[in-house]
Protein backbone atom coordinates (compact mmCIF):
# COMPACT_ATOMS: atom_id res chain seq x y z
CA UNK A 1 -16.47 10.19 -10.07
CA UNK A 2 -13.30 12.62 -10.65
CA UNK A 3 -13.28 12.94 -6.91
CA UNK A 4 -13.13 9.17 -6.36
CA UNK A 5 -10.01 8.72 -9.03
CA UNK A 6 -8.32 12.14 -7.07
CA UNK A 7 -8.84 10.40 -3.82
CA UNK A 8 -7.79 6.91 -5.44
CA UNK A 9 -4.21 8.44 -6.57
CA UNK A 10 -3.43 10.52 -3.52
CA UNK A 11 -3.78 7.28 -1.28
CA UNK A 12 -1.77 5.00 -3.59
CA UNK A 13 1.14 7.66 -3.60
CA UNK A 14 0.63 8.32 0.12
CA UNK A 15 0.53 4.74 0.78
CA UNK A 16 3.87 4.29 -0.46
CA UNK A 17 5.36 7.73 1.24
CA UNK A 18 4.30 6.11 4.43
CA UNK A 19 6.10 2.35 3.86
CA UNK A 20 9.12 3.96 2.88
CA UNK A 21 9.14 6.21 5.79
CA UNK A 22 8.07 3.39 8.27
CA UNK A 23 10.32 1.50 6.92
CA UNK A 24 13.64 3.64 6.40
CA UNK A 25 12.71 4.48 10.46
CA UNK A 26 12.56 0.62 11.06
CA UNK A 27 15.68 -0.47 9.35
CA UNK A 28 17.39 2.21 11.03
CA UNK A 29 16.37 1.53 14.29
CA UNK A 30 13.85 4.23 15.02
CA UNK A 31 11.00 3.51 17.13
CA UNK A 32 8.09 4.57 14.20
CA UNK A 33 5.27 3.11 16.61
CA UNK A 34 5.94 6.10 19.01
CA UNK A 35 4.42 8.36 16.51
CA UNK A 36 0.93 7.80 16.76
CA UNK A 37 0.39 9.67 12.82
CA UNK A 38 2.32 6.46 11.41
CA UNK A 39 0.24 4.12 13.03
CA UNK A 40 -2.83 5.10 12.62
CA UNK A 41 -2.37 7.20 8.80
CA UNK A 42 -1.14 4.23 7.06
CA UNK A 43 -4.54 2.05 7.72
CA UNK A 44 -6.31 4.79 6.79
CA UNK A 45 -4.54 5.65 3.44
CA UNK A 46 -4.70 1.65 2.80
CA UNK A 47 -8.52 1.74 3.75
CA UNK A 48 -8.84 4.39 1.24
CA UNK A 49 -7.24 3.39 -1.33
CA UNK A 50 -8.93 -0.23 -1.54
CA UNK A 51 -12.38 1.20 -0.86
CA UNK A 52 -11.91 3.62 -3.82
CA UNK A 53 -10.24 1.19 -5.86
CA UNK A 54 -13.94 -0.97 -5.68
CA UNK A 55 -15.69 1.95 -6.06
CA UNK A 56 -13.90 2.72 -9.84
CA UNK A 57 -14.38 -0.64 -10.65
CA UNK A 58 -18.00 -1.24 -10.03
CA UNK A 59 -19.36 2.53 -10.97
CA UNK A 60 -16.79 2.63 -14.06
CA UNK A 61 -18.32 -0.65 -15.34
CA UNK A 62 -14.49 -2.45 -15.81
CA UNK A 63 -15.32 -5.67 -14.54
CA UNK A 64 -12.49 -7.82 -13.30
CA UNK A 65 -9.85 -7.55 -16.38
CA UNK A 66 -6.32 -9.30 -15.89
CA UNK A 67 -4.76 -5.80 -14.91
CA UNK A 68 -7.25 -5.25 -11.85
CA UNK A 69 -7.13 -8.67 -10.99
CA UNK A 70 -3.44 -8.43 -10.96
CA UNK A 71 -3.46 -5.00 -8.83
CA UNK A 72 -5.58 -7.15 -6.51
CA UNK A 73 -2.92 -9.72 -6.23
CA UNK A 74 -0.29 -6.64 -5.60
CA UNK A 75 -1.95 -5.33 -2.90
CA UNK A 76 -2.54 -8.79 -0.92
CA UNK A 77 1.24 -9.74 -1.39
CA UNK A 78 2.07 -5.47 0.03
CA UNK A 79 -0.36 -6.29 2.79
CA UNK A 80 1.56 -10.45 3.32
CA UNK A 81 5.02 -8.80 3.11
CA UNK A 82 4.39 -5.33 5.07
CA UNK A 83 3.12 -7.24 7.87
CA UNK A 84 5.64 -9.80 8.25
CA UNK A 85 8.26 -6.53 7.92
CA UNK A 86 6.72 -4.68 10.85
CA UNK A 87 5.56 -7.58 12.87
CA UNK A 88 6.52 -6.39 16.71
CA UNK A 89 7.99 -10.05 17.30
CA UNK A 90 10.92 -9.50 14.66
CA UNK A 91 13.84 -8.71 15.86
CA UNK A 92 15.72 -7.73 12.92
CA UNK A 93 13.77 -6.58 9.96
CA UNK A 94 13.92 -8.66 7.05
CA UNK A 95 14.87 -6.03 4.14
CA UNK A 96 13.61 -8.54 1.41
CA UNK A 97 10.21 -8.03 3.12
CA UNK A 98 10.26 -4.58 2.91
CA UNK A 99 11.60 -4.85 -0.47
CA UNK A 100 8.88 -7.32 -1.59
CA UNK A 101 6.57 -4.51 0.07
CA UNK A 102 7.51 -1.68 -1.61
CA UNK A 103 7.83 -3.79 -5.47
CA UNK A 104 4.65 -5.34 -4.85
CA UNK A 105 2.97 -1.62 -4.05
CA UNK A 106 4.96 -0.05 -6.76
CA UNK A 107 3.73 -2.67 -9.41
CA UNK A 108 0.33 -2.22 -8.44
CA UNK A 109 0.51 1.68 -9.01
CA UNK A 110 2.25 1.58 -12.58
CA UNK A 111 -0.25 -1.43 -13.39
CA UNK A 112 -2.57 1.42 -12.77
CA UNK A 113 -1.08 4.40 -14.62
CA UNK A 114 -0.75 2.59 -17.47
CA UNK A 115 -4.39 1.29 -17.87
């Protein structure tokens, strides 16, 4: 189960490496999508990291306390808000997106490290 938490921790932090680089590339005009490693790494880290995330919750026995319920929330409003950021039909990012995005990820890991 150590494994799972390892794999759980290096996704969540590697998830967040890759918004903020997406993102810093985006609002600085950088075409991201041209490097195929940031679009494909990100779904994979985010596929991860929710697939591990169930995994600790049903093998560790926590059930559905307010804290995971509320990293739950966390991630669907990263997902809402990351989306709308990188959508190819904007033309100019919206940074409160990507700052909702990166709060909303950020909240979820510290709701984490401290439980």
């Amino acid at each position: 189960m150590g494994s799972v938490v390892y794999l759980h921790i290096i996704c969540a932090f590697l998830s967040l490496i890759l918004l903020v680089v997406r993102g810093g590339m985006q609002l600085n005009g950088h075409d991201w999508r041209a490097v195929k490693l940031l679009k494909i790494l990100p779904h994979l880290t985010d596929t991860l990291l929710i697939l591990s995330g169930l995994i600790l919750v049903f093998c560790l026995g926590y059930g559905f306390p307010w804290w995971v319920l509320l990293k739950f929330v966390l991630l669907g409003i990263y997902v809402v808000f990351s989306t709308k950021f990188f959508s190819k039909t904007v033309v100019t990012p919206n940074k409160m997106h990507f700052g909702s995005a990166v709060a909303s990820l950020s909240g979820a890991i510290l709701l984490g490290y401290l439980h």
